[in-house]
PDB file of N, CA and C in Angstrom:
ATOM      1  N   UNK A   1       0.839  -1.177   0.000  1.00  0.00           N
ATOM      2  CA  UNK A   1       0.000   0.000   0.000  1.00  0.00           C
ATOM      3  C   UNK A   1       0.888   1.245   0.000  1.00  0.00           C
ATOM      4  N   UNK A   2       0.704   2.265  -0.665  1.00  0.00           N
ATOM      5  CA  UNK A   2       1.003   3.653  -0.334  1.00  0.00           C
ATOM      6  C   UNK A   2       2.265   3.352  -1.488  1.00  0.00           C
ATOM      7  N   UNK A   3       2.751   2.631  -2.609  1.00  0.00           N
ATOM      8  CA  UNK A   3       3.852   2.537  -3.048  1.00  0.00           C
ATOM      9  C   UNK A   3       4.173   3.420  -3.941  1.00  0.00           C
ATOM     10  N   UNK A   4       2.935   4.421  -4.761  1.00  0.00           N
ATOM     11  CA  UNK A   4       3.114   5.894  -5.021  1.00  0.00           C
ATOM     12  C   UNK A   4       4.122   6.901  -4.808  1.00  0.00           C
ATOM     13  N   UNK A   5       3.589   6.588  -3.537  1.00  0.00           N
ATOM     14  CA  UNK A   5       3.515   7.876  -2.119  1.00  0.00           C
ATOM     15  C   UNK A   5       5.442   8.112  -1.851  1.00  0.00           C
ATOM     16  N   UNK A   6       6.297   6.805  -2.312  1.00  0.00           N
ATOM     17  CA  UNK A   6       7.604   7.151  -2.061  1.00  0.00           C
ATOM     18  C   UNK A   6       7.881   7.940  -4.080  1.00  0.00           C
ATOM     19  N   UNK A   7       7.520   7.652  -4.528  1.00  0.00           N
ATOM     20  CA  UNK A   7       7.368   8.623  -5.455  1.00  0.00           C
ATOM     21  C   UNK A   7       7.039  10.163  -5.521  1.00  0.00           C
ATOM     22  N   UNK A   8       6.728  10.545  -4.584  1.00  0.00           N
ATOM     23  CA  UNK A   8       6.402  11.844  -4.162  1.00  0.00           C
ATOM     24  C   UNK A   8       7.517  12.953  -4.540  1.00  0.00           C
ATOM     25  N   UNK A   9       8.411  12.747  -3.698  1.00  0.00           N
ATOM     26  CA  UNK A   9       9.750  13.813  -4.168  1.00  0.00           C
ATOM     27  C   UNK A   9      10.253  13.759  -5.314  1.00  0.00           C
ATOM     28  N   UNK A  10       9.516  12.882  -6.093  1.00  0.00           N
ATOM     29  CA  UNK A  10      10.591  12.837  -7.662  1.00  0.00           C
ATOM     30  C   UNK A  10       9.062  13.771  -8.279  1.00  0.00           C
ATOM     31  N   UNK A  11       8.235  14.089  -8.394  1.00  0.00           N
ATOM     32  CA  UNK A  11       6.857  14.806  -8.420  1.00  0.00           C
ATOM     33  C   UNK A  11       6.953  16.089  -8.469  1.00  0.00           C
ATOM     34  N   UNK A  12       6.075  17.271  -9.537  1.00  0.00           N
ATOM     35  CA  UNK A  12       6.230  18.333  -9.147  1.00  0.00           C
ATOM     36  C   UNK A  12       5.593  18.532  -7.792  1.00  0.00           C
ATOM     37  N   UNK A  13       4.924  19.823  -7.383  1.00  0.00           N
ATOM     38  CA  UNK A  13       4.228  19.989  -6.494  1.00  0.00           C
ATOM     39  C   UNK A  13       3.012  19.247  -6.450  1.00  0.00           C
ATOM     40  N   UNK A  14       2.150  19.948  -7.670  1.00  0.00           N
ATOM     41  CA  UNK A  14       0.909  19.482  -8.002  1.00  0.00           C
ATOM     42  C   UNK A  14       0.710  18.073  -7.842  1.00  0.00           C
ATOM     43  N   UNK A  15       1.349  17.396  -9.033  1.00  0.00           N
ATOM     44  CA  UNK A  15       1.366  15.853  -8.954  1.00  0.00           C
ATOM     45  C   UNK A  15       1.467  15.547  -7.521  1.00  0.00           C
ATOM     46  N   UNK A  16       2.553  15.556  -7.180  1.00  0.00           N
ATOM     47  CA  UNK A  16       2.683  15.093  -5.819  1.00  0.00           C
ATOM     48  C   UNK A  16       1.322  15.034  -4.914  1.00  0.00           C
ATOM     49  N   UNK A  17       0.662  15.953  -4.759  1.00  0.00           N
ATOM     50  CA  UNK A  17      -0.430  16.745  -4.093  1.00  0.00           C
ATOM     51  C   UNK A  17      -1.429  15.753  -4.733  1.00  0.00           C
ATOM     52  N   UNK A  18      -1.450  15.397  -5.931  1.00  0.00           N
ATOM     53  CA  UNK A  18      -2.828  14.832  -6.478  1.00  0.00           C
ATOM     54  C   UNK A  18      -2.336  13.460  -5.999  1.00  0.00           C
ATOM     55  N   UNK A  19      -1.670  13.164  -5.848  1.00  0.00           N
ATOM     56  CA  UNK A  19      -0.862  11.525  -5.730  1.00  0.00           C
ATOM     57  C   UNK A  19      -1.408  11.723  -4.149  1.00  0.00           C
ATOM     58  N   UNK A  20      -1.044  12.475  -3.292  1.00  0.00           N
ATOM     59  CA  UNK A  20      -1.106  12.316  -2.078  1.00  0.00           C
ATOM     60  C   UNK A  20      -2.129  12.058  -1.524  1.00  0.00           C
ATOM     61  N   UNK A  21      -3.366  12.729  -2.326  1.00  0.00           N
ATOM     62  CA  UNK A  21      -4.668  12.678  -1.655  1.00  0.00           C
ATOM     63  C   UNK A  21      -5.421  12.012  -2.198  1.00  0.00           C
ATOM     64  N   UNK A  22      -4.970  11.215  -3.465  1.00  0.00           N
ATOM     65  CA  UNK A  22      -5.669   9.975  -3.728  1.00  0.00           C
ATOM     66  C   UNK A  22      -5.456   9.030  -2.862  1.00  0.00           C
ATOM     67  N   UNK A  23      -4.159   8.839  -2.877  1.00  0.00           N
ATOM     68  CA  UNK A  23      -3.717   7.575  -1.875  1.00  0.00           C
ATOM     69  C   UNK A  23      -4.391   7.844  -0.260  1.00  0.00           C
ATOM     70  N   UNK A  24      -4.399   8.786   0.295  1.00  0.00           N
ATOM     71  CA  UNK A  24      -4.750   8.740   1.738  1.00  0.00           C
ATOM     72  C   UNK A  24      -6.045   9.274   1.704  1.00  0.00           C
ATOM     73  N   UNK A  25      -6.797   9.736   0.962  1.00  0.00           N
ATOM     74  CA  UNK A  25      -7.896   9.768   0.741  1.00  0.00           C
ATOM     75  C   UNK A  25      -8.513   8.384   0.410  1.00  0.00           C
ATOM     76  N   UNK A  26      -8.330   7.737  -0.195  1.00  0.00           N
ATOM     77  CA  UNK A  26      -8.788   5.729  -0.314  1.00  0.00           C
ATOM     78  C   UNK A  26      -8.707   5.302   0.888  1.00  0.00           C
ATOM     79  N   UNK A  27      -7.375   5.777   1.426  1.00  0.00           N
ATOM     80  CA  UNK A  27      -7.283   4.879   2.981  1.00  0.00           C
ATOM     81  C   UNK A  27      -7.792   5.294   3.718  1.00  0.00           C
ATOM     82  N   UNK A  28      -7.926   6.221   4.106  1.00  0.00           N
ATOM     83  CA  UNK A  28      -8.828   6.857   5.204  1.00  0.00           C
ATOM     84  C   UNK A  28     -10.035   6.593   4.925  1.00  0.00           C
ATOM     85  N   UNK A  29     -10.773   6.843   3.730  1.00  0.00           N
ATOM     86  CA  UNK A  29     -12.255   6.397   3.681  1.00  0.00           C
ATOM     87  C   UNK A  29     -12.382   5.242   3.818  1.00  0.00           C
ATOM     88  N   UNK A  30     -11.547   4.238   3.691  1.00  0.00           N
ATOM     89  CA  UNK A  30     -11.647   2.859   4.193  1.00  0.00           C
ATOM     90  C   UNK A  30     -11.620   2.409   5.105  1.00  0.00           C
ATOM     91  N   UNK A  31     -11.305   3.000   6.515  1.00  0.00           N
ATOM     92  CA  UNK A  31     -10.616   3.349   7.577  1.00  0.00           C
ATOM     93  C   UNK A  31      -9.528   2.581   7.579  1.00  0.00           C
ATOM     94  N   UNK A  32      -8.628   2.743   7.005  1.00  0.00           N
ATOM     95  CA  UNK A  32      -7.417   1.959   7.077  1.00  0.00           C
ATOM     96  C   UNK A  32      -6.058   2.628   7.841  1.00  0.00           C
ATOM     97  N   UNK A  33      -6.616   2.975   8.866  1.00  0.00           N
ATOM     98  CA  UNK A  33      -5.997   4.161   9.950  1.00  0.00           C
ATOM     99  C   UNK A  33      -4.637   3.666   9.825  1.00  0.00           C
ATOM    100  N   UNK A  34      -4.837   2.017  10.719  1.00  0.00           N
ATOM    101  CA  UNK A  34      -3.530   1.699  11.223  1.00  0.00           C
ATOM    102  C   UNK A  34      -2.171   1.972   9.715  1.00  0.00           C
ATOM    103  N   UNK A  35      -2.540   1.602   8.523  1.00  0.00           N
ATOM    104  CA  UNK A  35      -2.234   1.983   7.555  1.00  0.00           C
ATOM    105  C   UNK A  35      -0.921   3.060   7.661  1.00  0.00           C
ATOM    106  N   UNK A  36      -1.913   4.246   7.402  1.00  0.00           N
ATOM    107  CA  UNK A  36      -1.748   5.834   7.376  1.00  0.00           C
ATOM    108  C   UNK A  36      -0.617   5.961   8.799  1.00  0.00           C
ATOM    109  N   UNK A  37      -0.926   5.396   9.685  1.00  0.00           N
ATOM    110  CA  UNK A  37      -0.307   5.292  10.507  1.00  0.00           C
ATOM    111  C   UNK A  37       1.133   4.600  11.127  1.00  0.00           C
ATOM    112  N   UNK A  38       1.035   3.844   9.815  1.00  0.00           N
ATOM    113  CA  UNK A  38       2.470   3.415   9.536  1.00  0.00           C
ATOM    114  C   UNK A  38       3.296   3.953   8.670  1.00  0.00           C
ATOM    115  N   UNK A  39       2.382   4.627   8.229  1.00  0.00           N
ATOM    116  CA  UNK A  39       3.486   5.753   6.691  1.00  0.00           C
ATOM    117  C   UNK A  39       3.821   6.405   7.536  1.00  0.00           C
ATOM    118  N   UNK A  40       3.149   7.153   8.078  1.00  0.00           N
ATOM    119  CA  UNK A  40       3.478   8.666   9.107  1.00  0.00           C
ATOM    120  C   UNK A  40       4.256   8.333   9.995  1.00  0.00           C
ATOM    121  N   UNK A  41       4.684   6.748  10.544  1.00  0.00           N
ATOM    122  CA  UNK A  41       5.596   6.993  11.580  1.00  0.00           C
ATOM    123  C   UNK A  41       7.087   6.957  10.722  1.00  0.00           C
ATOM    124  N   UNK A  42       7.233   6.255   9.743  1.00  0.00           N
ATOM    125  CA  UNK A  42       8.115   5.846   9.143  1.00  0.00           C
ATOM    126  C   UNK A  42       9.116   6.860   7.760  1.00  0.00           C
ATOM    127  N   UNK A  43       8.026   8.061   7.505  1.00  0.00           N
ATOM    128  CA  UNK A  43       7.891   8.926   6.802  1.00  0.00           C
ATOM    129  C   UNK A  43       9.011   9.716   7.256  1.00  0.00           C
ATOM    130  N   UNK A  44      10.375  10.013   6.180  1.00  0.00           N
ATOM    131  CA  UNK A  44      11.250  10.832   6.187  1.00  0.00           C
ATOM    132  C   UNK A  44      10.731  11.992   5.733  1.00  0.00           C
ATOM    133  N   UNK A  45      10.598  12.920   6.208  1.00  0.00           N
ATOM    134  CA  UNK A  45      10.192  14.294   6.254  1.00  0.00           C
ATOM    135  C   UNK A  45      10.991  15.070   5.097  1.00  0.00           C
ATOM    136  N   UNK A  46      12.271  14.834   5.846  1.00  0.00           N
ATOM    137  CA  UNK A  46      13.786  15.670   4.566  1.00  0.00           C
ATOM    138  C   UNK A  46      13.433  15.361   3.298  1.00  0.00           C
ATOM    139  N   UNK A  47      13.029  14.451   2.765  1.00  0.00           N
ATOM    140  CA  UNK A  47      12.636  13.902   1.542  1.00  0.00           C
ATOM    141  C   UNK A  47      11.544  14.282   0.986  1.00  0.00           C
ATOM    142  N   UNK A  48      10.645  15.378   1.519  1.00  0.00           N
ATOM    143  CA  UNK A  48       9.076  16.069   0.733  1.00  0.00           C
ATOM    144  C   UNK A  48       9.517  17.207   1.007  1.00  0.00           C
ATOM    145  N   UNK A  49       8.637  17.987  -0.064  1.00  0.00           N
ATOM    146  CA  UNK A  49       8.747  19.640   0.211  1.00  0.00           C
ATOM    147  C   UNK A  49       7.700  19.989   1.185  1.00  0.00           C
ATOM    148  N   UNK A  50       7.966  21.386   1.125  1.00  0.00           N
ATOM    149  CA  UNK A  50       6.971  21.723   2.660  1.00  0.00           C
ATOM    150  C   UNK A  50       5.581  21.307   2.278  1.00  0.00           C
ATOM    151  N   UNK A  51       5.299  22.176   1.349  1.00  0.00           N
ATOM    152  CA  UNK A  51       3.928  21.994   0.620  1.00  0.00           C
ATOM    153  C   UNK A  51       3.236  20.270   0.296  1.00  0.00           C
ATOM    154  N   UNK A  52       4.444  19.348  -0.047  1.00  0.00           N
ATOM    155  CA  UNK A  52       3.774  18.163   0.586  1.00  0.00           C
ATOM    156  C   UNK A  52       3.268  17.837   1.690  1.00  0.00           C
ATOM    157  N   UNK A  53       3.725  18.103   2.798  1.00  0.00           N
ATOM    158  CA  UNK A  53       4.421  17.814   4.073  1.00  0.00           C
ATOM    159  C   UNK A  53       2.925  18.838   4.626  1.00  0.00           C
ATOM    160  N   UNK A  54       2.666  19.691   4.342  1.00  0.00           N
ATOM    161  CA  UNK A  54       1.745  20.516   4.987  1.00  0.00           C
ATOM    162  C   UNK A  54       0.260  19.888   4.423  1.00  0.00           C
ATOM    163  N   UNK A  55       0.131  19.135   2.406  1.00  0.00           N
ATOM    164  CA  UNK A  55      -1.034  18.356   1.867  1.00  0.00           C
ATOM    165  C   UNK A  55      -1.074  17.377   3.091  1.00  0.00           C
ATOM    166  N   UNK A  56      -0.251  16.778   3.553  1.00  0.00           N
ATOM    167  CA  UNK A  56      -0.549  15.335   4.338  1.00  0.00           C
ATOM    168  C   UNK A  56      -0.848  15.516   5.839  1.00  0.00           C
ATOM    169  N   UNK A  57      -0.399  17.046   6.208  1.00  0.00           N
ATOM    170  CA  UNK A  57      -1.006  17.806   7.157  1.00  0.00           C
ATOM    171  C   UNK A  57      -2.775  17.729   7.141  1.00  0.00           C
ATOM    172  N   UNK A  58      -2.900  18.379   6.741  1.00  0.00           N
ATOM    173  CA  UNK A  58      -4.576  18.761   5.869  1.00  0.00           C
ATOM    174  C   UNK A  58      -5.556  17.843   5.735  1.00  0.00           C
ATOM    175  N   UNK A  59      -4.601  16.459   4.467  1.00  0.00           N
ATOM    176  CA  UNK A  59      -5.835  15.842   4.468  1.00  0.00           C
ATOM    177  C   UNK A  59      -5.819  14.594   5.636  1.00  0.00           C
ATOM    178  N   UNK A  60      -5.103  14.874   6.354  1.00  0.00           N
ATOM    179  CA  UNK A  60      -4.711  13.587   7.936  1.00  0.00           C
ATOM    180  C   UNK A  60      -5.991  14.670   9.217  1.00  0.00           C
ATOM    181  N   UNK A  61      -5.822  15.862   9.026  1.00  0.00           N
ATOM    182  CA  UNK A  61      -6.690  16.232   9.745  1.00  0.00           C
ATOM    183  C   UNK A  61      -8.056  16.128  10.580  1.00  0.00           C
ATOM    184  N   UNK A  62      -8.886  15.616   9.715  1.00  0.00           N
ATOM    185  CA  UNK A  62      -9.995  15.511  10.152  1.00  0.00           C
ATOM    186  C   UNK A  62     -10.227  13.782  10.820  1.00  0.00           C
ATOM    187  N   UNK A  63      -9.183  13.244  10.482  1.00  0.00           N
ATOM    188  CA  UNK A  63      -9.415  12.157  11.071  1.00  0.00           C
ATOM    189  C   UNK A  63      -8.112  11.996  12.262  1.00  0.00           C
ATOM    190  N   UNK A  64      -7.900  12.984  12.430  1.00  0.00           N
ATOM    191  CA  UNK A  64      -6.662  12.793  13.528  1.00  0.00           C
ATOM    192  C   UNK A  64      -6.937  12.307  14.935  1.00  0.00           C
ATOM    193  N   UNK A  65      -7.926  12.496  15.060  1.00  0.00           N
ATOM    194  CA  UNK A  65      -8.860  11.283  16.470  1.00  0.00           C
ATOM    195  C   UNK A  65      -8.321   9.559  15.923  1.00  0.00           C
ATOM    196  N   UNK A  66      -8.325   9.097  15.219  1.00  0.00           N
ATOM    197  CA  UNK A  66      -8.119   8.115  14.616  1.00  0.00           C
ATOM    198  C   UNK A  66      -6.414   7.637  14.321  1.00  0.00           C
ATOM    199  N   UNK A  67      -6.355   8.803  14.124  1.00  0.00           N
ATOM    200  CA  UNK A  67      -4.303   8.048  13.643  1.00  0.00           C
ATOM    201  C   UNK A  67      -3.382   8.693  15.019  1.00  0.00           C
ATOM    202  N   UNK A  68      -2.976   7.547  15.600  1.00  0.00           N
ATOM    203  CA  UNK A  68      -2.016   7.683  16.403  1.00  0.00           C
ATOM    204  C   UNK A  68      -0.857   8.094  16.284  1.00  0.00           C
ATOM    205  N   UNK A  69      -0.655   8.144  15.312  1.00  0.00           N
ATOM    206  CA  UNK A  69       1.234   8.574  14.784  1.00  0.00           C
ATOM    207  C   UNK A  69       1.227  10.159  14.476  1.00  0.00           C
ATOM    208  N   UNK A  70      -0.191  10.514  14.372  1.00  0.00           N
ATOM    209  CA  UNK A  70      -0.358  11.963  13.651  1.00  0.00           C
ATOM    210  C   UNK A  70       0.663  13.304  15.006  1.00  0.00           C
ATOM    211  N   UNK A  71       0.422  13.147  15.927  1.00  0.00           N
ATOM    212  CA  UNK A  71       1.009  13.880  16.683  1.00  0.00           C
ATOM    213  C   UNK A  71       2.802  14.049  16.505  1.00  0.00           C
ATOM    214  N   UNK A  72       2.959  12.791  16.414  1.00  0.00           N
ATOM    215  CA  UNK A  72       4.433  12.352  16.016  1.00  0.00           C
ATOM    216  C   UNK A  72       5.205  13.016  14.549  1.00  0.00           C
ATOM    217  N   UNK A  73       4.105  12.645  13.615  1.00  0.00           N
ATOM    218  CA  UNK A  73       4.965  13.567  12.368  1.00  0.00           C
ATOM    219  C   UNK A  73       4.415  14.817  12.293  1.00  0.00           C
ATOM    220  N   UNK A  74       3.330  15.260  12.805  1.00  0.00           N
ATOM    221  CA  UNK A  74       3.410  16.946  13.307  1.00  0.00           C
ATOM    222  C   UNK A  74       4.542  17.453  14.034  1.00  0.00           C
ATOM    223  N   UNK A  75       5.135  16.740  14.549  1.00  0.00           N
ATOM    224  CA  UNK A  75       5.957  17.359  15.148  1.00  0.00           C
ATOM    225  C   UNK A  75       7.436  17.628  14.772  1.00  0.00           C
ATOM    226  N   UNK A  76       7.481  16.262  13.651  1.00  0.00           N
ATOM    227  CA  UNK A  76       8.668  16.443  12.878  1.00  0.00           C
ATOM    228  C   UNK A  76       8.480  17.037  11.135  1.00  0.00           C
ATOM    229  N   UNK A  77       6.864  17.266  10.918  1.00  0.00           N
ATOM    230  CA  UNK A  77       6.876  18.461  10.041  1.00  0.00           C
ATOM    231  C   UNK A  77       7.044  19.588  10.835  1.00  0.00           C
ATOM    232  N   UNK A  78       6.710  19.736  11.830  1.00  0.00           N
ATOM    233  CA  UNK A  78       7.183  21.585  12.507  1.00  0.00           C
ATOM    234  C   UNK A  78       8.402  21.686  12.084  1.00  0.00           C
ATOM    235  N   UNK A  79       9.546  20.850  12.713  1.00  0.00           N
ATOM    236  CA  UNK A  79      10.431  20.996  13.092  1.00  0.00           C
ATOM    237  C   UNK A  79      10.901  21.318  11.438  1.00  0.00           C
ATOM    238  N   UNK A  80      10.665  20.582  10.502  1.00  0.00           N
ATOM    239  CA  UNK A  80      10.972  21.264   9.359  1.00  0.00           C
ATOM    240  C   UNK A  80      10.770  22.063   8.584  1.00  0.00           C
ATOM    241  N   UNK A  81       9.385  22.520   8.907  1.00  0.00           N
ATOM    242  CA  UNK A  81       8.690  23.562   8.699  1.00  0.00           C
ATOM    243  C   UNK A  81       9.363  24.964   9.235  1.00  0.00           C
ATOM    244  N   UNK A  82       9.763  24.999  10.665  1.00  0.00           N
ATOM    245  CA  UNK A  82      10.438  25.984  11.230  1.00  0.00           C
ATOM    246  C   UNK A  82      11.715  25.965  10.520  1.00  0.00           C
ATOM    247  N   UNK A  83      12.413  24.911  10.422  1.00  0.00           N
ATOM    248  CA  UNK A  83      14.012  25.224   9.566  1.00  0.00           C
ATOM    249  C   UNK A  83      14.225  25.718   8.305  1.00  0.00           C
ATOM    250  N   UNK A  84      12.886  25.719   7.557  1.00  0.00           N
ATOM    251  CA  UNK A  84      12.784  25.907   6.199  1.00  0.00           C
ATOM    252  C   UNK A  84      12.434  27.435   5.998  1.00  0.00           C
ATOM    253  N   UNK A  85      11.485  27.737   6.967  1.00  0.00           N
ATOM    254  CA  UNK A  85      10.780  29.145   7.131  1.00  0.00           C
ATOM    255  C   UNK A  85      10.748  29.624   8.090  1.00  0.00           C
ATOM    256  N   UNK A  86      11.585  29.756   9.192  1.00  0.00           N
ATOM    257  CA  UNK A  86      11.525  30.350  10.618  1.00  0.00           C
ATOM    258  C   UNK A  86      10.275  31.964  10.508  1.00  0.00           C
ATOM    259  N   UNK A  87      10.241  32.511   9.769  1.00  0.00           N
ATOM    260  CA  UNK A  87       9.844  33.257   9.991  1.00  0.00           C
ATOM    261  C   UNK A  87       8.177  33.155   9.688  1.00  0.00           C
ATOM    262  N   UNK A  88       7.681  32.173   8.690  1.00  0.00           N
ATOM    263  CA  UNK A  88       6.516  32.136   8.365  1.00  0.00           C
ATOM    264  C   UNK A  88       5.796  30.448   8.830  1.00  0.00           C
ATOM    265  N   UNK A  89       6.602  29.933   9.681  1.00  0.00           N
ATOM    266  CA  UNK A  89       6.485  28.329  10.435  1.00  0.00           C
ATOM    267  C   UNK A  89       5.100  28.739  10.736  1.00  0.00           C
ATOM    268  N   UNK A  90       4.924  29.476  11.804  1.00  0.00           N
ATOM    269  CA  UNK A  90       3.719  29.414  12.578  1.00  0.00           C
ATOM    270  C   UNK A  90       2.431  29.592  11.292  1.00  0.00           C
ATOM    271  N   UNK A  91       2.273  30.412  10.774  1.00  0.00           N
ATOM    272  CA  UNK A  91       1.312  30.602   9.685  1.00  0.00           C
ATOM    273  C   UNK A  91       1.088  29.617   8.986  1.00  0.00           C
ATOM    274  N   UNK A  92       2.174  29.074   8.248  1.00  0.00           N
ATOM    275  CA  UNK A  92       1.830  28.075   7.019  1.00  0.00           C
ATOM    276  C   UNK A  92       1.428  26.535   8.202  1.00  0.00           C
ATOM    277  N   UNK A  93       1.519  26.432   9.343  1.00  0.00           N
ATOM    278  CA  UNK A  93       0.973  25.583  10.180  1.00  0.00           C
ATOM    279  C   UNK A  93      -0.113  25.622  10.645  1.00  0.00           C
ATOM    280  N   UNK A  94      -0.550  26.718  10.871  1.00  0.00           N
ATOM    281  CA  UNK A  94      -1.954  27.172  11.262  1.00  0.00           C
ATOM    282  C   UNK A  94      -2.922  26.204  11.159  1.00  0.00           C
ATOM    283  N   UNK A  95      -3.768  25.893  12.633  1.00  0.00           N
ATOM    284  CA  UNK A  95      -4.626  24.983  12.354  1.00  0.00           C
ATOM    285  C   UNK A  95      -4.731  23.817  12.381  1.00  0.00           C
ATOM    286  N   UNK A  96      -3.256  23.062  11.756  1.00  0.00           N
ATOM    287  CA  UNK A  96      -3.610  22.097  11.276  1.00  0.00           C
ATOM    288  C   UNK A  96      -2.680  20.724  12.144  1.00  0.00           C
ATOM    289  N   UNK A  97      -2.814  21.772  13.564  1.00  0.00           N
ATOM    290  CA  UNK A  97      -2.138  20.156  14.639  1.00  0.00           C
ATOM    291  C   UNK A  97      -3.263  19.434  15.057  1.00  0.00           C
TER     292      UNK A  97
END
């Protein structure tokens, strides 16, 4: 599952973005939490752009009652989020812990 999804960084933005939310959009409507929840723990961060990294933010959101790992790579998208953009971290995060 998700074998796309390491395809991501070779992707423009867009693609990437449409790739992303097909794939976790299927799984999640399936509830295939534990799933999602194994990408996200395992998920090298350094390897997506922000704007990925913030799509998988977004569409993990509404089911974040559900995925246990979600706290975990929020925290290591901040952390890259802040290194990338110290000055605009907090904004382009907004919301979406």
């Amino acid at each position: 599952m998700f074998e796309r999804l390491d395809l991501l960084s070779q992707h423009p933005t867009d693609k990437a973005l449409d790739i992303l939310y097909e794939e976790f959009d299927k799984a999640l409507l399936a509830g295939e939490f534990e799933a999602v929840d194994i990408y996200m723990r395992h998920a090298i961060v350094s390897r997506y752009r922000v704007e990925t990294l913030v799509g998988f933010l977004t569409i993990s959101f509404q089911w974040k009652d559900h995925l246990k790992e979600r706290p975990g790579f929020y925290a290591r998208v901040k952390a890259r989020v802040e290194k990338s953009y110290p000055d605009r971290a907090e904004k382009i995060l907004m919301g979406l812990e």
